[in-house]
PDB file of N, CA and C in Angstrom:
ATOM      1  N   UNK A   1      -3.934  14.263 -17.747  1.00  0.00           N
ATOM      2  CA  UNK A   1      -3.068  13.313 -17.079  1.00  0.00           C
ATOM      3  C   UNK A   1      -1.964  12.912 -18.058  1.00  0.00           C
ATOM      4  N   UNK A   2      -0.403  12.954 -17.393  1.00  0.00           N
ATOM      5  CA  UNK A   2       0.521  12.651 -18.513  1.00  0.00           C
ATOM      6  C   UNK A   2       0.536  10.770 -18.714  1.00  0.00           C
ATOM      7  N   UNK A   3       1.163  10.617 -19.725  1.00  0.00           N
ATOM      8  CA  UNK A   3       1.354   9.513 -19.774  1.00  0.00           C
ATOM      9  C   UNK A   3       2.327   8.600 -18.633  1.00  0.00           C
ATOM     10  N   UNK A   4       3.014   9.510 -17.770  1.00  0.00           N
ATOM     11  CA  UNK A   4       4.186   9.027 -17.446  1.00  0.00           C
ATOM     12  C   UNK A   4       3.409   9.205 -16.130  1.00  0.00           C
ATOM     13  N   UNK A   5       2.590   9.396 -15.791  1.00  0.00           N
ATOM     14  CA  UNK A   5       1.243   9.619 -14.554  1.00  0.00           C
ATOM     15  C   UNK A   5       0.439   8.190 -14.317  1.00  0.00           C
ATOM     16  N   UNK A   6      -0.023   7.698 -15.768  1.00  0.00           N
ATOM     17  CA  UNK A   6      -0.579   6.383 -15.711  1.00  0.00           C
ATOM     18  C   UNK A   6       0.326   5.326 -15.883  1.00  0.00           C
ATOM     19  N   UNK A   7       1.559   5.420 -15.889  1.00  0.00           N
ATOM     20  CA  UNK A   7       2.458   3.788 -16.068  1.00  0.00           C
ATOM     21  C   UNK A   7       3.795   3.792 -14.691  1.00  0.00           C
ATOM     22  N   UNK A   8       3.523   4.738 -13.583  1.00  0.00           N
ATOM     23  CA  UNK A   8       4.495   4.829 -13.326  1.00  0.00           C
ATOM     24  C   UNK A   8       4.130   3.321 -12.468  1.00  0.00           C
ATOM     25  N   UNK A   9       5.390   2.960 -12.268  1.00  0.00           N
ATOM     26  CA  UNK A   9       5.428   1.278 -11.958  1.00  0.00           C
ATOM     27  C   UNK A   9       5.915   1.544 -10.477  1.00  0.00           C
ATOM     28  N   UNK A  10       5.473   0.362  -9.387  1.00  0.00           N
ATOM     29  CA  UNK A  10       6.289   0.584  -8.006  1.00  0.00           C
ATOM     30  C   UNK A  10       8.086   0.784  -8.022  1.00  0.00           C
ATOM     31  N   UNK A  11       8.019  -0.561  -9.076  1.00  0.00           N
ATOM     32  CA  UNK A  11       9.953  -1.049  -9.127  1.00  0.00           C
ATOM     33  C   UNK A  11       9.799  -0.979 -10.182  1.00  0.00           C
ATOM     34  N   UNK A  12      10.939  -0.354 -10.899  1.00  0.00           N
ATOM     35  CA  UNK A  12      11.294  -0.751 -12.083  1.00  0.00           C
ATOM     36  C   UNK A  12      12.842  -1.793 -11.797  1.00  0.00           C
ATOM     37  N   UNK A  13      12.592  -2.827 -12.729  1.00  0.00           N
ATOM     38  CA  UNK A  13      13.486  -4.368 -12.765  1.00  0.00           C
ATOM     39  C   UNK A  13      14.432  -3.629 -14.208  1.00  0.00           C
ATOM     40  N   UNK A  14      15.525  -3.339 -13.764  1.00  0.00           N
ATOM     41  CA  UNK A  14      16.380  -2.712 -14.950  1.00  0.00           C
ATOM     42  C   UNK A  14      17.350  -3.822 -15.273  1.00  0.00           C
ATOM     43  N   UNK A  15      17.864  -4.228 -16.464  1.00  0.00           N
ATOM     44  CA  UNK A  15      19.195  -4.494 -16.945  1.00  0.00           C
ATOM     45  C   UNK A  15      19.832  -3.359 -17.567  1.00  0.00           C
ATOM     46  N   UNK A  16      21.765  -3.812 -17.002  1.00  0.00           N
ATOM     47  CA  UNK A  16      22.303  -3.058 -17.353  1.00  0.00           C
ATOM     48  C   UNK A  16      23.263  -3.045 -18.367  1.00  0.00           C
ATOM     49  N   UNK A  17      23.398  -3.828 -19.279  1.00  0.00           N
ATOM     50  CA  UNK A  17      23.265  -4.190 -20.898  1.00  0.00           C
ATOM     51  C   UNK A  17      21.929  -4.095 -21.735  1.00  0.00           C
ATOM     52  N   UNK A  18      22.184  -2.627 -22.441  1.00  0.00           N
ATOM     53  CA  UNK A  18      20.674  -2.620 -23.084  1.00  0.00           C
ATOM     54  C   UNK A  18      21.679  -1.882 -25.014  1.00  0.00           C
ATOM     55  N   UNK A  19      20.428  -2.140 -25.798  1.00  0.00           N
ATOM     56  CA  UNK A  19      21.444  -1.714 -27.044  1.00  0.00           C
ATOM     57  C   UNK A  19      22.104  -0.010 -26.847  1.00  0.00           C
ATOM     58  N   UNK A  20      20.805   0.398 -26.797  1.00  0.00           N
ATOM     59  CA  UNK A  20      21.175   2.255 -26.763  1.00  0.00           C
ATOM     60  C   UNK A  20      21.692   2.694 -25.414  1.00  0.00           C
ATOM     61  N   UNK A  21      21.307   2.835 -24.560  1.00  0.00           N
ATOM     62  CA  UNK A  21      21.338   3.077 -22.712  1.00  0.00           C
ATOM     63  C   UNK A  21      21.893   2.168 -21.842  1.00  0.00           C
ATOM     64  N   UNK A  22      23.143   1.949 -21.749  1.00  0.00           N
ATOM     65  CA  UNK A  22      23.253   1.121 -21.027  1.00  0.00           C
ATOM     66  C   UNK A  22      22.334   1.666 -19.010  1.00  0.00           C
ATOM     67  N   UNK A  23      22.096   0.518 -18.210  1.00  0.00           N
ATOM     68  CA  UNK A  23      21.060   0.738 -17.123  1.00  0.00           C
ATOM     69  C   UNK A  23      21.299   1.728 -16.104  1.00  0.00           C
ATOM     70  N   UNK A  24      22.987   1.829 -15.935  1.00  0.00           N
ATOM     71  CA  UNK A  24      23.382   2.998 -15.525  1.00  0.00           C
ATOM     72  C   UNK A  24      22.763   4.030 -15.790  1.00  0.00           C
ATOM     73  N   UNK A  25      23.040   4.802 -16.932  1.00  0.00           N
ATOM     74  CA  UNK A  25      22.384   5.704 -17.191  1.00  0.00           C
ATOM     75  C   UNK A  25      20.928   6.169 -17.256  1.00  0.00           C
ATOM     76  N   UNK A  26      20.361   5.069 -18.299  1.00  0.00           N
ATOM     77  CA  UNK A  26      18.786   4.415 -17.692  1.00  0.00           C
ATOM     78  C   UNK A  26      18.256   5.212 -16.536  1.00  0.00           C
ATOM     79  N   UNK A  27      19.168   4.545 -15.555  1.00  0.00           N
ATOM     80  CA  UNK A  27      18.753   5.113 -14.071  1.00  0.00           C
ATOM     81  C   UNK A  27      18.530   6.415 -13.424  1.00  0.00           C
ATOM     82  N   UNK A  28      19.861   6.648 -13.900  1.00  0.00           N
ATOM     83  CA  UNK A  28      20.164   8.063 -13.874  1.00  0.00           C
ATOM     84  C   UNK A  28      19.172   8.800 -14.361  1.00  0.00           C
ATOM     85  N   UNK A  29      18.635   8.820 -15.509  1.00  0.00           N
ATOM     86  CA  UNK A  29      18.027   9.616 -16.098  1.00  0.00           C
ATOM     87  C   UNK A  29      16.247   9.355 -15.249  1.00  0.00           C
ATOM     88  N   UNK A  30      15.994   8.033 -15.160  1.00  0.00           N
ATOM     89  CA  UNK A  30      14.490   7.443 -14.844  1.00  0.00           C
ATOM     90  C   UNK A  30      14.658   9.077 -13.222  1.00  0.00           C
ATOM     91  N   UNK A  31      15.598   8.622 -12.654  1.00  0.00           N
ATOM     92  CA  UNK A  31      15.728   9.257 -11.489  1.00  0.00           C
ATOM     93  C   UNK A  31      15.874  11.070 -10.703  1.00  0.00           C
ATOM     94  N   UNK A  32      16.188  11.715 -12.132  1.00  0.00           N
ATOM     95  CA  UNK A  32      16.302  12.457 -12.380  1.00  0.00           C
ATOM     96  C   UNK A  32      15.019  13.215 -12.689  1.00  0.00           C
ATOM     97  N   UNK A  33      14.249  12.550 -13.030  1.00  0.00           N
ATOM     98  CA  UNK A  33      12.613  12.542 -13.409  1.00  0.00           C
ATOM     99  C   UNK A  33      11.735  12.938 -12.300  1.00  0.00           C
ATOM    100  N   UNK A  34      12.149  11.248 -11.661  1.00  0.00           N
ATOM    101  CA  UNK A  34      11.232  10.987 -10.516  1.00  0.00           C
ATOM    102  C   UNK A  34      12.056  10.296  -9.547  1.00  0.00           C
ATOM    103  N   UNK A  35      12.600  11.248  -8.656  1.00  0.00           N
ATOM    104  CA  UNK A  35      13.434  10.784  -7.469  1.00  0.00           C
ATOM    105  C   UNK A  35      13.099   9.861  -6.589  1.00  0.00           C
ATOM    106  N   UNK A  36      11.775   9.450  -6.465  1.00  0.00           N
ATOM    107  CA  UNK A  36      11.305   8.598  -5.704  1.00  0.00           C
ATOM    108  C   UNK A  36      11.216   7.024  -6.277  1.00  0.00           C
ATOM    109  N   UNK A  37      11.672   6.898  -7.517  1.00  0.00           N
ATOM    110  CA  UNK A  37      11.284   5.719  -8.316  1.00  0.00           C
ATOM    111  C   UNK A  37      12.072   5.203  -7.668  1.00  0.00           C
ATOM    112  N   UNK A  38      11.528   3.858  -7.654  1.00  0.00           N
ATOM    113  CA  UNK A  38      12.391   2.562  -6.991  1.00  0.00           C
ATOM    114  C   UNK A  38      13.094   1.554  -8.305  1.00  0.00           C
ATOM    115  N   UNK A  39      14.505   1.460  -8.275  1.00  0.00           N
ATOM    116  CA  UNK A  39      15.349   0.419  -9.558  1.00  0.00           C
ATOM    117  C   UNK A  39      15.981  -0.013  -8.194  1.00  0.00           C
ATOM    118  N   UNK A  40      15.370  -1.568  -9.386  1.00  0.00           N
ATOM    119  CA  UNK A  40      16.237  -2.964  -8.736  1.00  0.00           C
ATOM    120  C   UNK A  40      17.320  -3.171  -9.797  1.00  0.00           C
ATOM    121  N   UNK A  41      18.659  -3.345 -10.196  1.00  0.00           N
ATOM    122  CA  UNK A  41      19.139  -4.038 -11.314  1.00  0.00           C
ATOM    123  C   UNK A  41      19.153  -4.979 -10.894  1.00  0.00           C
ATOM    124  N   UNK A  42      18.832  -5.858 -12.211  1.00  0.00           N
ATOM    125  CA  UNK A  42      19.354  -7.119 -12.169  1.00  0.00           C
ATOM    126  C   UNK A  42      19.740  -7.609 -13.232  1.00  0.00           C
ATOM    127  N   UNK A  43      20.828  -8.036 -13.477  1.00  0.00           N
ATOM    128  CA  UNK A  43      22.036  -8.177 -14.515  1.00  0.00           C
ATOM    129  C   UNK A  43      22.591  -9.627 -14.313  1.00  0.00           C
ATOM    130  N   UNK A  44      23.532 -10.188 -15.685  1.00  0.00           N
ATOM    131  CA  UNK A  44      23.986 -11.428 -15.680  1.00  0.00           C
ATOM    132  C   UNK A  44      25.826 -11.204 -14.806  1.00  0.00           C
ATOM    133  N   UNK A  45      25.826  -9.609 -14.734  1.00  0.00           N
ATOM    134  CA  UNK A  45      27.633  -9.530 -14.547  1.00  0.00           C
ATOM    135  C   UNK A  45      27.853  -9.673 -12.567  1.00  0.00           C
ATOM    136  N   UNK A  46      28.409 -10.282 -12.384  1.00  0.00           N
ATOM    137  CA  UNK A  46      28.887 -10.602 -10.931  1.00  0.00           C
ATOM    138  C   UNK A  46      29.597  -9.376 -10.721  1.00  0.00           C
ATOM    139  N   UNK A  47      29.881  -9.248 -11.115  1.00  0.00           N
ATOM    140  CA  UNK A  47      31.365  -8.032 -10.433  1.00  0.00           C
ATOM    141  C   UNK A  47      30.706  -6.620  -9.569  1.00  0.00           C
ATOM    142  N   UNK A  48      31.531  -6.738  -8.414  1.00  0.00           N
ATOM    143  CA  UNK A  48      30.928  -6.112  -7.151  1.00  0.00           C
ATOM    144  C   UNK A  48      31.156  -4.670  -7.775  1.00  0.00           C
ATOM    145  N   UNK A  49      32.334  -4.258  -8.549  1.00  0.00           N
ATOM    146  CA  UNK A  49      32.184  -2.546  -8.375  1.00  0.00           C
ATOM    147  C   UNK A  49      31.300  -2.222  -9.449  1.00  0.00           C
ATOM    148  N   UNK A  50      30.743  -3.015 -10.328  1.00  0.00           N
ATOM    149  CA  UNK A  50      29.508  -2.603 -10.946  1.00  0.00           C
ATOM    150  C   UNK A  50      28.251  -2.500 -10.036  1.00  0.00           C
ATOM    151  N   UNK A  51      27.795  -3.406  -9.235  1.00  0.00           N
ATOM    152  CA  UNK A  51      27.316  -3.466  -8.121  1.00  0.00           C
ATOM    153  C   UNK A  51      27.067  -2.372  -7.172  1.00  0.00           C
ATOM    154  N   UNK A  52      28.757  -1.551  -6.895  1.00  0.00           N
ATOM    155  CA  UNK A  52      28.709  -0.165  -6.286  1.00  0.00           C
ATOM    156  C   UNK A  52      28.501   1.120  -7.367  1.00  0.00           C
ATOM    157  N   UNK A  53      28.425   0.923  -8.467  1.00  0.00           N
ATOM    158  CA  UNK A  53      27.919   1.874  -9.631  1.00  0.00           C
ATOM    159  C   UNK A  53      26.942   1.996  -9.712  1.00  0.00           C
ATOM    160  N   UNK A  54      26.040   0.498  -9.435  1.00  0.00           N
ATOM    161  CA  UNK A  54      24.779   0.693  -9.710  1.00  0.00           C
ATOM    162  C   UNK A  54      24.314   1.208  -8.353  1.00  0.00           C
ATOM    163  N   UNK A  55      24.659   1.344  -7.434  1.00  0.00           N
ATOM    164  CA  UNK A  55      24.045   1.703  -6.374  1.00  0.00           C
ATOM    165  C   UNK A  55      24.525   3.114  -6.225  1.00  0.00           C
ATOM    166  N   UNK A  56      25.244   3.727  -6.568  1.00  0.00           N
ATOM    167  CA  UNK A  56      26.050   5.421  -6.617  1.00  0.00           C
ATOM    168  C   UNK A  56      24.712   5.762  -7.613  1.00  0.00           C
ATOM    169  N   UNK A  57      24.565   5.253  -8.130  1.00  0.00           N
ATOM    170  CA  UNK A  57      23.533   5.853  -9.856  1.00  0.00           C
ATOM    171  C   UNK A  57      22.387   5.740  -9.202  1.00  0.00           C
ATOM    172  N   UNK A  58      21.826   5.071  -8.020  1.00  0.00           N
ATOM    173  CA  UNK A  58      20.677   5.608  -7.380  1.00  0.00           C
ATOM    174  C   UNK A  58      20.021   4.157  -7.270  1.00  0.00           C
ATOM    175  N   UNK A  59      20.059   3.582  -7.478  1.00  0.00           N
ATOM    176  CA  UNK A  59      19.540   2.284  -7.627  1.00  0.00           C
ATOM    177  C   UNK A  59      19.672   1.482  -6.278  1.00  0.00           C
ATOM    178  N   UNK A  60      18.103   1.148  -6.181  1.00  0.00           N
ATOM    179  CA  UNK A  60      17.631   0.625  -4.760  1.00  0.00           C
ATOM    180  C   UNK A  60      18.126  -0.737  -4.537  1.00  0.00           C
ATOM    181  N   UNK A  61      18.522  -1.389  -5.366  1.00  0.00           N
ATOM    182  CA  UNK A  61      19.220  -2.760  -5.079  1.00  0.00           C
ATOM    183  C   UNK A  61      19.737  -3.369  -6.320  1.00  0.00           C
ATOM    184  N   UNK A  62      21.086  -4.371  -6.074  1.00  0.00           N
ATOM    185  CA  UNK A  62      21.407  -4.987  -7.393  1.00  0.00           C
ATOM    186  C   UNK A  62      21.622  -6.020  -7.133  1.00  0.00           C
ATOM    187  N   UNK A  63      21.528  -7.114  -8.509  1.00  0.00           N
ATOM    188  CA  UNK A  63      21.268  -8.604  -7.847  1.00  0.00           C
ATOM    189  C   UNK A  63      21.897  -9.275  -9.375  1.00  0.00           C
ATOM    190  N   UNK A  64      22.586 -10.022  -9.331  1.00  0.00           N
ATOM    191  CA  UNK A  64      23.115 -10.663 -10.059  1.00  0.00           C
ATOM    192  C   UNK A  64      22.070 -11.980 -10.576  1.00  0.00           C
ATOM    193  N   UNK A  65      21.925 -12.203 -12.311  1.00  0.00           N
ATOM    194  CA  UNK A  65      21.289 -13.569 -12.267  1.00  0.00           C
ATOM    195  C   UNK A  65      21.503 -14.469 -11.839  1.00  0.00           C
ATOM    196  N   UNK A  66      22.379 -14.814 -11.405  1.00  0.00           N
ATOM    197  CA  UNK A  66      22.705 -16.320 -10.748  1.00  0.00           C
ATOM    198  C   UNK A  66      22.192 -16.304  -9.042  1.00  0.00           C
ATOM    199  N   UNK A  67      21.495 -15.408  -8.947  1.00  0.00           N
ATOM    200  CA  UNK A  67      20.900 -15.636  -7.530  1.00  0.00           C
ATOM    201  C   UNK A  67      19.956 -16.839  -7.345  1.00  0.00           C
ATOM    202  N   UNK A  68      19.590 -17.033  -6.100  1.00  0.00           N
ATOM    203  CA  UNK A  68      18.335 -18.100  -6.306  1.00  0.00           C
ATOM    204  C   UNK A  68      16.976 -17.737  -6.623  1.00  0.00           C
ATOM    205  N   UNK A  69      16.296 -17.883  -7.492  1.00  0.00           N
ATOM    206  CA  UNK A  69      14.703 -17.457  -7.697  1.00  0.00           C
ATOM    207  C   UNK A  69      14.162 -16.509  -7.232  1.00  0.00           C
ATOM    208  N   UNK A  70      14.406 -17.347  -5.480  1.00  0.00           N
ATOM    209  CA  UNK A  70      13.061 -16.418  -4.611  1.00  0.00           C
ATOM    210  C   UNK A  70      14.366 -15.055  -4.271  1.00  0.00           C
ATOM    211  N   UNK A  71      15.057 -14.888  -4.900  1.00  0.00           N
ATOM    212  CA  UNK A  71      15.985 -13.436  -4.316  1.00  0.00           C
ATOM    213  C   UNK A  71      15.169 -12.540  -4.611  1.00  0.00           C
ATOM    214  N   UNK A  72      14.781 -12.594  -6.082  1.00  0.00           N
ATOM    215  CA  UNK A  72      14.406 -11.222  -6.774  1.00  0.00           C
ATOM    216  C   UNK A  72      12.557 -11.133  -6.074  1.00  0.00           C
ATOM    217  N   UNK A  73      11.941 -12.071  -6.226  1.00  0.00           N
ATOM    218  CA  UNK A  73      11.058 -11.305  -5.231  1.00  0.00           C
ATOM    219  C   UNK A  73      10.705 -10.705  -3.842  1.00  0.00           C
ATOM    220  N   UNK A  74      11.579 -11.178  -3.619  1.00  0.00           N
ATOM    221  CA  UNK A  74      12.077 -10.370  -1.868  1.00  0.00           C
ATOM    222  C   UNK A  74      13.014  -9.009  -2.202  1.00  0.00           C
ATOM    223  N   UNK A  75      13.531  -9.213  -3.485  1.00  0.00           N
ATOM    224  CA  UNK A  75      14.290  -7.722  -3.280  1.00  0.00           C
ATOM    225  C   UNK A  75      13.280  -6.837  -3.818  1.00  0.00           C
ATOM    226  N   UNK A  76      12.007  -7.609  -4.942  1.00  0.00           N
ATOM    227  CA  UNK A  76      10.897  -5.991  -5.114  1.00  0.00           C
ATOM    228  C   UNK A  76      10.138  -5.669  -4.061  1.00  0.00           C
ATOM    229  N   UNK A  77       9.932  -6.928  -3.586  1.00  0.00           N
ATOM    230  CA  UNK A  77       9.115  -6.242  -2.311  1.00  0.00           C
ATOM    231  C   UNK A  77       9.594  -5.081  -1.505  1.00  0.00           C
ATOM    232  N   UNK A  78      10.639  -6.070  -0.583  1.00  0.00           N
ATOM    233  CA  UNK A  78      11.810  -4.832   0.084  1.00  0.00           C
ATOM    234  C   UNK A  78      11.839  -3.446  -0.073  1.00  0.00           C
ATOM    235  N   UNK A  79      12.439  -3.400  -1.872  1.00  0.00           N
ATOM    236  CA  UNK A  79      12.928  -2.080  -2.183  1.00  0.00           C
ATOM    237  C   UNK A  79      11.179  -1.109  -2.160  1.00  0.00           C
ATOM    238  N   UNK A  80      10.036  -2.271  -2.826  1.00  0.00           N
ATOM    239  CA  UNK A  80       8.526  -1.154  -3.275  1.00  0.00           C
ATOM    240  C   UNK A  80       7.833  -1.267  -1.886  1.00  0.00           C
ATOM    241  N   UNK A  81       8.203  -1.621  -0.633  1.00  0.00           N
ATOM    242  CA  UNK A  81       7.721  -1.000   0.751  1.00  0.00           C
ATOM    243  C   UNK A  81       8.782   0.069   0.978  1.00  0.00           C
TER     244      UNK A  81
END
Protein backbone atom coordinates (compact mmCIF):
# COMPACT_ATOMS: atom_id res chain seq x y z
CA UNK A 1 0.00 0.00 0.00
CA UNK A 2 1.50 3.46 -1.06
CA UNK A 3 1.72 6.06 1.25
CA UNK A 4 -0.32 8.39 -0.77
CA UNK A 5 -3.14 5.33 -0.51
CA UNK A 6 -3.34 5.81 3.35
CA UNK A 7 -3.55 9.80 3.69
CA UNK A 8 -5.55 10.57 0.84
CA UNK A 9 -7.92 13.19 2.53
CA UNK A 10 -11.76 13.85 1.24
CA UNK A 11 -10.87 17.89 0.77
CA UNK A 12 -7.86 19.15 0.76
CA UNK A 13 -8.20 23.06 2.47
CA UNK A 14 -5.30 24.73 0.30
CA UNK A 15 -3.73 28.25 0.71
CA UNK A 16 -2.54 30.02 -2.00
CA UNK A 17 0.51 31.84 -0.52
CA UNK A 18 2.80 29.08 0.50
CA UNK A 19 6.90 29.63 0.70
CA UNK A 20 7.93 27.13 -2.23
CA UNK A 21 4.43 26.35 -4.29
CA UNK A 22 2.40 28.83 -4.46
CA UNK A 23 -1.61 26.83 -4.23
CA UNK A 24 -2.11 27.27 -7.78
CA UNK A 25 0.25 25.10 -8.70
CA UNK A 26 -0.09 22.95 -5.51
CA UNK A 27 -3.25 22.13 -7.23
CA UNK A 28 -2.30 21.58 -10.31
CA UNK A 29 0.07 19.20 -9.53
CA UNK A 30 -2.20 17.41 -6.30
CA UNK A 31 -4.60 17.02 -9.49
CA UNK A 32 -2.64 15.77 -11.92
CA UNK A 33 -2.04 12.83 -9.55
CA UNK A 34 -5.41 12.27 -8.56
CA UNK A 35 -8.10 13.84 -10.67
CA UNK A 36 -10.71 13.15 -8.40
CA UNK A 37 -9.23 15.05 -5.35
CA UNK A 38 -11.41 17.60 -4.05
CA UNK A 39 -9.41 21.51 -3.26
CA UNK A 40 -11.22 24.07 -1.49
CA UNK A 41 -8.86 27.33 -1.48
CA UNK A 42 -9.06 29.35 1.01
CA UNK A 43 -6.94 32.39 1.06
CA UNK A 44 -6.73 35.96 2.79
CA UNK A 45 -6.77 37.73 -1.09
CA UNK A 46 -10.38 38.97 -2.20
CA UNK A 47 -9.72 39.47 -5.71
CA UNK A 48 -12.20 37.67 -8.00
CA UNK A 49 -9.73 36.80 -10.99
CA UNK A 50 -7.62 34.94 -8.57
CA UNK A 51 -10.79 33.32 -7.61
CA UNK A 52 -11.26 32.39 -11.50
CA UNK A 53 -7.53 30.95 -11.47
CA UNK A 54 -8.18 29.07 -8.77
CA UNK A 55 -11.04 27.53 -10.23
CA UNK A 56 -9.36 27.09 -14.08
CA UNK A 57 -6.45 25.14 -11.90
CA UNK A 58 -9.15 22.68 -10.92
CA UNK A 59 -10.15 23.66 -7.69
CA UNK A 60 -13.59 22.73 -6.31
CA UNK A 61 -14.26 25.98 -4.56
CA UNK A 62 -12.60 29.28 -3.36
CA UNK A 63 -13.40 31.27 -0.40
CA UNK A 64 -11.83 34.19 0.83
CA UNK A 65 -10.92 34.59 4.79
CA UNK A 66 -13.12 37.14 5.55
CA UNK A 67 -16.09 34.93 4.99
CA UNK A 68 -18.33 34.10 7.90
CA UNK A 69 -17.20 30.92 9.94
CA UNK A 70 -19.91 28.65 9.06
CA UNK A 71 -18.88 29.31 5.06
CA UNK A 72 -16.01 27.04 5.11
CA UNK A 73 -17.83 24.18 6.56
CA UNK A 74 -20.56 24.11 4.16
CA UNK A 75 -18.12 24.57 1.38
CA UNK A 76 -16.19 21.02 2.61
CA UNK A 77 -19.08 19.40 2.88
CA UNK A 78 -20.57 20.54 -0.51
CA UNK A 79 -17.41 20.14 -2.46
CA UNK A 80 -16.54 16.14 -0.29
CA UNK A 81 -20.34 14.95 -1.29
Amino acid sequence: MSFRAILRPDVVVMELVMPELDGIRATQRILAADPAQRIVILTAATDTEIGRTALGAGAAAFLSKDVEVEALPRALVAVGA
